[in-house]
Each structure stands twice: as structure tokens, then as C-alpha cells.
Protein backbone atom coordinates (compact mmCIF):
# COMPACT_ATOMS: atom_id res chain seq x y z
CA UNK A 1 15.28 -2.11 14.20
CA UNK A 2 19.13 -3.52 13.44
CA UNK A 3 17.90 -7.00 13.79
CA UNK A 4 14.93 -6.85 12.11
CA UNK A 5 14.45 -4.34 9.23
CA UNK A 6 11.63 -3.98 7.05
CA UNK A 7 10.82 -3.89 3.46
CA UNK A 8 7.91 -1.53 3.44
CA UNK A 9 9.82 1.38 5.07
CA UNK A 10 13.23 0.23 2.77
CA UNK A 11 11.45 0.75 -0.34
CA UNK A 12 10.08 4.48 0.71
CA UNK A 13 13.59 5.19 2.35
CA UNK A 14 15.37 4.08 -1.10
CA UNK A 15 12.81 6.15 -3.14
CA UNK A 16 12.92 9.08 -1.01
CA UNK A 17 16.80 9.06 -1.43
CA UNK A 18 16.52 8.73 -5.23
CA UNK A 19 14.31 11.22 -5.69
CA UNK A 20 16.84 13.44 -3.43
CA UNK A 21 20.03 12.64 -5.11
CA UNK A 22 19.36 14.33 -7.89
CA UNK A 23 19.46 17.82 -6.06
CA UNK A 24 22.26 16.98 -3.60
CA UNK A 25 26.15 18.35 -3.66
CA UNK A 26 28.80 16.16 -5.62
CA UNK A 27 30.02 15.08 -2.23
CA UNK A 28 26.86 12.85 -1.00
CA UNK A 29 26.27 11.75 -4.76
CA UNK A 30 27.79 8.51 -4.40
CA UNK A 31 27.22 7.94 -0.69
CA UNK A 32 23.73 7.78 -1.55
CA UNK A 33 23.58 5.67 -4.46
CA UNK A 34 25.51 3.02 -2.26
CA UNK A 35 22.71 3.20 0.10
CA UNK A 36 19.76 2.74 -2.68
CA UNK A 37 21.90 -0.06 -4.36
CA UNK A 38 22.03 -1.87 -1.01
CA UNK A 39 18.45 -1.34 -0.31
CA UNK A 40 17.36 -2.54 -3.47
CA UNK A 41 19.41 -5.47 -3.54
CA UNK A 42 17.93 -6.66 -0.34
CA UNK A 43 14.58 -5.80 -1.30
CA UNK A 44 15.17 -8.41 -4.40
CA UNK A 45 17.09 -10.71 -2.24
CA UNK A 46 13.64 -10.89 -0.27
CA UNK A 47 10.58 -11.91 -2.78
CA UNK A 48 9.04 -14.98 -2.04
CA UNK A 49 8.35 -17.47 -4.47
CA UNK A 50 4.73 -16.32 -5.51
CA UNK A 51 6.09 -13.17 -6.42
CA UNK A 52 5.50 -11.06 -3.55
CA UNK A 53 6.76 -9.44 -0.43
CA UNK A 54 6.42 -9.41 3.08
CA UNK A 55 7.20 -6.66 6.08
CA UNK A 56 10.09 -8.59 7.09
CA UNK A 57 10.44 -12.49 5.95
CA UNK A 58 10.68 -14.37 2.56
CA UNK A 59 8.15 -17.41 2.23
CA UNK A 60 6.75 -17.28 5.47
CA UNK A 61 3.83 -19.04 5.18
CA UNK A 62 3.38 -21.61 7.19
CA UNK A 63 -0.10 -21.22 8.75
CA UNK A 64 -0.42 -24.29 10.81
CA UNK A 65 2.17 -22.62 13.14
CA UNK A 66 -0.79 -20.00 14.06
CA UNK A 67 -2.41 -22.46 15.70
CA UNK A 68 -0.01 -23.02 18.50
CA UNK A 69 -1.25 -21.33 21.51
CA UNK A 70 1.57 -18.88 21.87
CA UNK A 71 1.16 -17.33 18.19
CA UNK A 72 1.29 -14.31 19.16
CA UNK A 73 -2.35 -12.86 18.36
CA UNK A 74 -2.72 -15.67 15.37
CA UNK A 75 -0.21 -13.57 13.40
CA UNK A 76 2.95 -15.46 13.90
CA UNK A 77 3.91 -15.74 10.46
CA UNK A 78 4.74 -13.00 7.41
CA UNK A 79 3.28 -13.91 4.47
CA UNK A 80 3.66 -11.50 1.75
CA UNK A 81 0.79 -8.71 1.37
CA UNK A 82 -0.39 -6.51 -1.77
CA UNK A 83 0.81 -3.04 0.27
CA UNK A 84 4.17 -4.03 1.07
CA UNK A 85 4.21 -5.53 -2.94
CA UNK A 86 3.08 -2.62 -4.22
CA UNK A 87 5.82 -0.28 -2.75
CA UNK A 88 8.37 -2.70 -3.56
CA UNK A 89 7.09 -2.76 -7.13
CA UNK A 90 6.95 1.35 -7.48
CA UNK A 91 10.69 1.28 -5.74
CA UNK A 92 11.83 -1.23 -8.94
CA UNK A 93 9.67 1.23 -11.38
CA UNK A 94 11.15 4.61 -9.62
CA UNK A 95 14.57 2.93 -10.42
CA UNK A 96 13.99 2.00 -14.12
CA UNK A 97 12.54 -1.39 -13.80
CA UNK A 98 10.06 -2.16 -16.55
CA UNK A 99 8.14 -4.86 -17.03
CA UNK A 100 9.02 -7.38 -19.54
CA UNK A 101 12.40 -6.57 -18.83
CA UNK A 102 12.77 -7.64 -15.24
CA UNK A 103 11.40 -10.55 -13.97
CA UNK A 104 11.50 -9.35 -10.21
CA UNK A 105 8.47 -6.27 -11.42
CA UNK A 106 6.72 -8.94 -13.41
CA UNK A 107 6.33 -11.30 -10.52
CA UNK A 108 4.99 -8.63 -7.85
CA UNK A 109 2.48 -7.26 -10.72
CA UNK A 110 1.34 -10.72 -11.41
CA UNK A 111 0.93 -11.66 -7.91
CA UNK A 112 -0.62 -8.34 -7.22
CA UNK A 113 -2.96 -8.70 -10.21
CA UNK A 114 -3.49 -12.71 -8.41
CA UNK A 115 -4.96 -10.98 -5.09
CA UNK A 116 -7.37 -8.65 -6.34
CA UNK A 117 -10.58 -8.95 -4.41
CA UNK A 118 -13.28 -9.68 -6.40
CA UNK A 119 -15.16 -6.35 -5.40
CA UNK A 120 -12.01 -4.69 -6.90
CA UNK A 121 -10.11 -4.01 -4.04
CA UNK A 122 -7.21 -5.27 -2.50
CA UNK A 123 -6.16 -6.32 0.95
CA UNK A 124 -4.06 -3.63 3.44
CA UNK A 125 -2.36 -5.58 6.66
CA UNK A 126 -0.64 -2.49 7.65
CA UNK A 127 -3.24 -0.19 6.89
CA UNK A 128 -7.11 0.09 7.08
CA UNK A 129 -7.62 -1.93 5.33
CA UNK A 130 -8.99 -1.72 1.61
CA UNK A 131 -9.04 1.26 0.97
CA UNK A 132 -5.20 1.55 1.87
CA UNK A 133 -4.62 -1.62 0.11
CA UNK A 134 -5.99 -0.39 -2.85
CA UNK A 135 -4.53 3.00 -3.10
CA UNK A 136 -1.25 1.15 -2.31
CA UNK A 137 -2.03 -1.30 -5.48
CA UNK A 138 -2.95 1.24 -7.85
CA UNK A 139 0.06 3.77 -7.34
CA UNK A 140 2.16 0.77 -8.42
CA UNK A 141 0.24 -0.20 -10.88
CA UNK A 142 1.08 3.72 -12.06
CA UNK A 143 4.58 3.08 -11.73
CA UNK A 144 4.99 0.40 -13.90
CA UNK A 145 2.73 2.18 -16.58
CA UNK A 146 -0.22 -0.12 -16.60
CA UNK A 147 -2.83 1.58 -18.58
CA UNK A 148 -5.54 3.18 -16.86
CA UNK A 149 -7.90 1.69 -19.19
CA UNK A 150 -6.80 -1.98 -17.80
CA UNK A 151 -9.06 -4.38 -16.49
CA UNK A 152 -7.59 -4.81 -13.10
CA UNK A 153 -7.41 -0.58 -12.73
CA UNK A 154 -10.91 0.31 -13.58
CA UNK A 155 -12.59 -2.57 -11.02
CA UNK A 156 -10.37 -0.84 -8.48
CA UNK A 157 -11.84 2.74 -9.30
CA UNK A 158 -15.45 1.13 -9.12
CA UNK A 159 -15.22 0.20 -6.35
CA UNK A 160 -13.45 3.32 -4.70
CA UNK A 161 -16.14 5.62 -5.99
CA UNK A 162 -19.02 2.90 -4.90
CA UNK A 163 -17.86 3.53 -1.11
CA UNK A 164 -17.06 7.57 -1.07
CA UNK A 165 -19.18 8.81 2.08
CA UNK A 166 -21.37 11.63 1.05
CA UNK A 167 -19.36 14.08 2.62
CA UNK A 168 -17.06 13.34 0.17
CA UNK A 169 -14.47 11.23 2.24
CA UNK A 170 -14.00 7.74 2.51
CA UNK A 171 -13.91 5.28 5.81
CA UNK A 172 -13.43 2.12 7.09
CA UNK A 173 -13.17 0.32 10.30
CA UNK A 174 -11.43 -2.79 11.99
CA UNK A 175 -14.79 -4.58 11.06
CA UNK A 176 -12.78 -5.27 7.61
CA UNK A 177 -11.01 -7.53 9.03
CA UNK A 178 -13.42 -9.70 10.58
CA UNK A 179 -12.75 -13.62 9.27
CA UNK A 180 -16.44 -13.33 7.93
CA UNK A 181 -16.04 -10.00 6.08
CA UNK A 182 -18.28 -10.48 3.48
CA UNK A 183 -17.84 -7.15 1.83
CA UNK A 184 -17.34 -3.29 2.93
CA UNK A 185 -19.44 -1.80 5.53
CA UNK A 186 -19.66 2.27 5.92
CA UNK A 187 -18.21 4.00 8.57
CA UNK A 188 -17.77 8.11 9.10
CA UNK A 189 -14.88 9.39 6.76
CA UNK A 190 -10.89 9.96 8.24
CA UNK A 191 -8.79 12.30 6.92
CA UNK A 192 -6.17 9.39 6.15
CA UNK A 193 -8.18 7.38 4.14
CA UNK A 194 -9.95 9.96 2.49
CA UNK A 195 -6.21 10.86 1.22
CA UNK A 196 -5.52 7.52 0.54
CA UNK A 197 -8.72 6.70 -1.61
CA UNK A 198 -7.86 9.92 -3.63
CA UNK A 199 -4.18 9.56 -4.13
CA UNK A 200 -5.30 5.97 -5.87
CA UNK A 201 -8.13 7.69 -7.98
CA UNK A 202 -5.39 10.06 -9.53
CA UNK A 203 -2.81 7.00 -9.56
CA UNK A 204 -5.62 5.86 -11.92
CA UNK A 205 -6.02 8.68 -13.54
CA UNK A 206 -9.32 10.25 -12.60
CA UNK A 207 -7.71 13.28 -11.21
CA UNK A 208 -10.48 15.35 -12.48
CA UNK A 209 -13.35 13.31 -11.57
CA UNK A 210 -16.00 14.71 -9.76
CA UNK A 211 -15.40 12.34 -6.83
CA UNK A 212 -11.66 13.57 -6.16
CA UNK A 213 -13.07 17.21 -6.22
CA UNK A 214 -15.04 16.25 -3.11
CA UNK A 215 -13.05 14.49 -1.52
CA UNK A 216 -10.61 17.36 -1.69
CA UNK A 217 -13.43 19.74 -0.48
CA UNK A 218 -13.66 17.05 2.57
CA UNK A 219 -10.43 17.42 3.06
CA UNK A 220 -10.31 20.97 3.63
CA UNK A 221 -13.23 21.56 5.50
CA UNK A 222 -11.86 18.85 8.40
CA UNK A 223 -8.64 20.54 8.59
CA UNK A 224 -8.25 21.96 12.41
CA UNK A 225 -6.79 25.44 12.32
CA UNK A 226 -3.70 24.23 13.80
CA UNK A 227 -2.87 22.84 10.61
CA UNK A 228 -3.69 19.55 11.21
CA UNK A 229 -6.28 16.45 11.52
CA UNK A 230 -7.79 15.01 13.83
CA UNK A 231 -9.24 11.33 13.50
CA UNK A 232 -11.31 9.78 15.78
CA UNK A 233 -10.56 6.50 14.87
CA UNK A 234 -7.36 4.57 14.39
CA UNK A 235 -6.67 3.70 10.87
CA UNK A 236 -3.15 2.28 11.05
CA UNK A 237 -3.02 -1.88 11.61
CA UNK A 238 -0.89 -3.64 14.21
CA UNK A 239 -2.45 -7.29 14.67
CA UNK A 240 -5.48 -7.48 12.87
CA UNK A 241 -8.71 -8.05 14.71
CA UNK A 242 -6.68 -7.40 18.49
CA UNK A 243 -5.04 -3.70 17.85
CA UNK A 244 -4.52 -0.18 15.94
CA UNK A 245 -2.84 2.55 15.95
């Protein structure tokens, strides 16, 4: 909204336009590059000081507010996350960021390097919930040309092909974000995080393994012949633990 924009959205609205100005008339050229200079400097203007970003806040991390009775599901507070990172990392990257030359990209890959999950993974507050925190990680990691071969990338790709369903898709349910979770538990495969699992395995480049060929197949055998998929299950994240969407 006016009042209260967010990053995540910014950074796929800025590299949406990029990718478009190149094919647009003389007349829009500059127009848009106003727009993806003003996004990005806001998006900069916004890291917090451990290097990452939030939906909507810099540094907003005081937790002791949750405990006030009003905090609105326990999530009153913005603290930055590893998907909303990652796509402001791959916006930097898409605009010729590299690292060791800008200290913004080397910040949000060291804090997103920081919050790996042991198992590999990393954490998705907007989406559900590893698996779309990991796919969100490892296209960034793409972006800024980490080797595929890197530490950090392969764990990541373990543990993606250690929880493909063996219909080939991947799933994973609100369980995840249980204040116990002590690791992932299986649930029946979506269409969106089967996508999302598989665009990370090719961010890492495993586009030809096996596992991406089935999860393709999944894919295609679930789609209903209007074109579309149905899930059964809500895989987007409003407040975790009290609602999805």
C-alpha cells in the first residue's frame, strides 16, 4: 500500500522492469530507469545492520515487544528473513552488483550464508516454509555467481533431494513452523512447492538431475485440463502458526 510498501515485491517489480527495458520504445527508456533507480535506492536505504532485509522495516527486532498482549498474533515486529534477502540480493546482482565490489551484496550473502539451517535449508516467513526459503536462497546465491560446487550450495541440494515425495514433488505443511520443529516432516506434494524445490535445484545447477526430471513429470501429470493447479493445501504464509493463504 502507499503507506506501507514492501521490499520483497520492490525487488521483483525493479527486476521485472529491467529485464523489460531493454525491449521497450525510446520513449519509456528513461521513465523506467527512474523507477528501478528509485526502487533500488530504497531497497539499500533499508538493510539492517546484520546485513539483511525485512518485508517492510529496517532493524526491527525487538522481540520483547511480542510479548505484549496485543502483538498482533506474536508477530509484531519485522525482523529481516533469508526470502526477502535473497530477492534483494538477486535485484543488486540483476543490476551489476558483484560481490567484493559492493558491500550492500556482501552483507545479504554473508547474513544469508549466517542463517543456513543446519539440515541445509533455510527459513521462508512468507512462504512454506523451507522449501520456499531455500529455493529463494539458492537463486540468489546464482545471481551473485557463487559456485555450485560451494559448501553452503551443495548442503542445500542435499537436503532438497532428501525430502522429494516419491511422486516426484515436494511438500510441506504449517507443521514447519511449530516453535519445536525439530526437522522436516512429509506431507503430499503441491504444485507450488514442487516448482519451487526445482527452480532451486537448477539455480544450483542440477538441471539434469534425475530428481528435477521427476519432479517435472509431477508437474505435468497434476496439471487440471483447464490449464491450471489445484492445491489442496495453502502454501503461502500470513502469521505463522495462526494463518495461510
Amino acid at each position: 500500500n502507499p503507506h506501507y510498501p514492501d521490499l520483497d515485491d520492490t525487488a521483483v517489480v525493479v527486476m521485472a522492469m529491467d529485464r523489460a527495458s531493454g525491449s521497450i520504445g525510446d520513449g519509456l527508456h528513461d521513465t523506467y530507469r527512474e523507477a528501478i533507480d528509485r526502487g533500488q535506492e530504497w531497497i539499500l536505504g533499508l538493510q539492517s545492520s546484520n546485513g539483511g532485509w525485512a518485508a517492510f522495516d529496517a532493524d526491527n527486532e525487538y522481540y520483547y515487544l511480542n510479548q505484549i498482549p496485543f502483538s498482533d498474533h506474536g508477530a509484531l515486529l519485522d525482523p529481516p528473513t533469508a526470502d526477502v534477502t535473497a530477492r534483494c540480493v538477486s535485484m543488486l546482482a540483476q543490476l551489476g552488483a558483484k560481490p567484493g565490489e559492493n558491500e550492500a551484496v556482501d552483507r545479504g550473502v554473508a547474513y544469508l550464508l549466517k542463517t543456513q539451517e543446519k539440515d541445509g535449508s533455510w527459513y521462508g516467513r512468507w512462504g512454506m516454509n523451507y522449501v520456499y526459503g531455500t529455493w529463494s536462497v539458492l537463486s540468489a546465491l546464482n545471481a551473485v555467481r557463487m559456485e555450485p560446487s560451494s559448501p553452503a550450495t551443495q548442503k542445500a541440494v542435499r537436503w532438497l533431494l532428501s525430502i522429494q515425495n516419491p511422486d516426484g514433488g515436494w511438500g510441506e505443511g504449517g507443521e514447519s513452523y511449530q516453535l519445536d520443529y525439530e526437522g522436516y516432516e512429509p506431507k503430499p506434494s503441491t504444485a507450488s512447492q514442487t516448482a519451487w524445490a526445482l527452480l532451486g535445484l537448477m539455480a544450483a545447477g542440477e538441471v539434469d538431475h534425475p530428481a528435477v526430471t521427476a519432479g517435472i513429470g509431477y508437474l505435468m501429470e497434476t496439471q487440471a485440463e483447464d490449464g491450471f493447479w489445484n492445491e489442496a493445501r495453502f502454501t503461502a504464509t500470513g502469521f505463522p502458526r495462526v494463518f495461510y493463504l
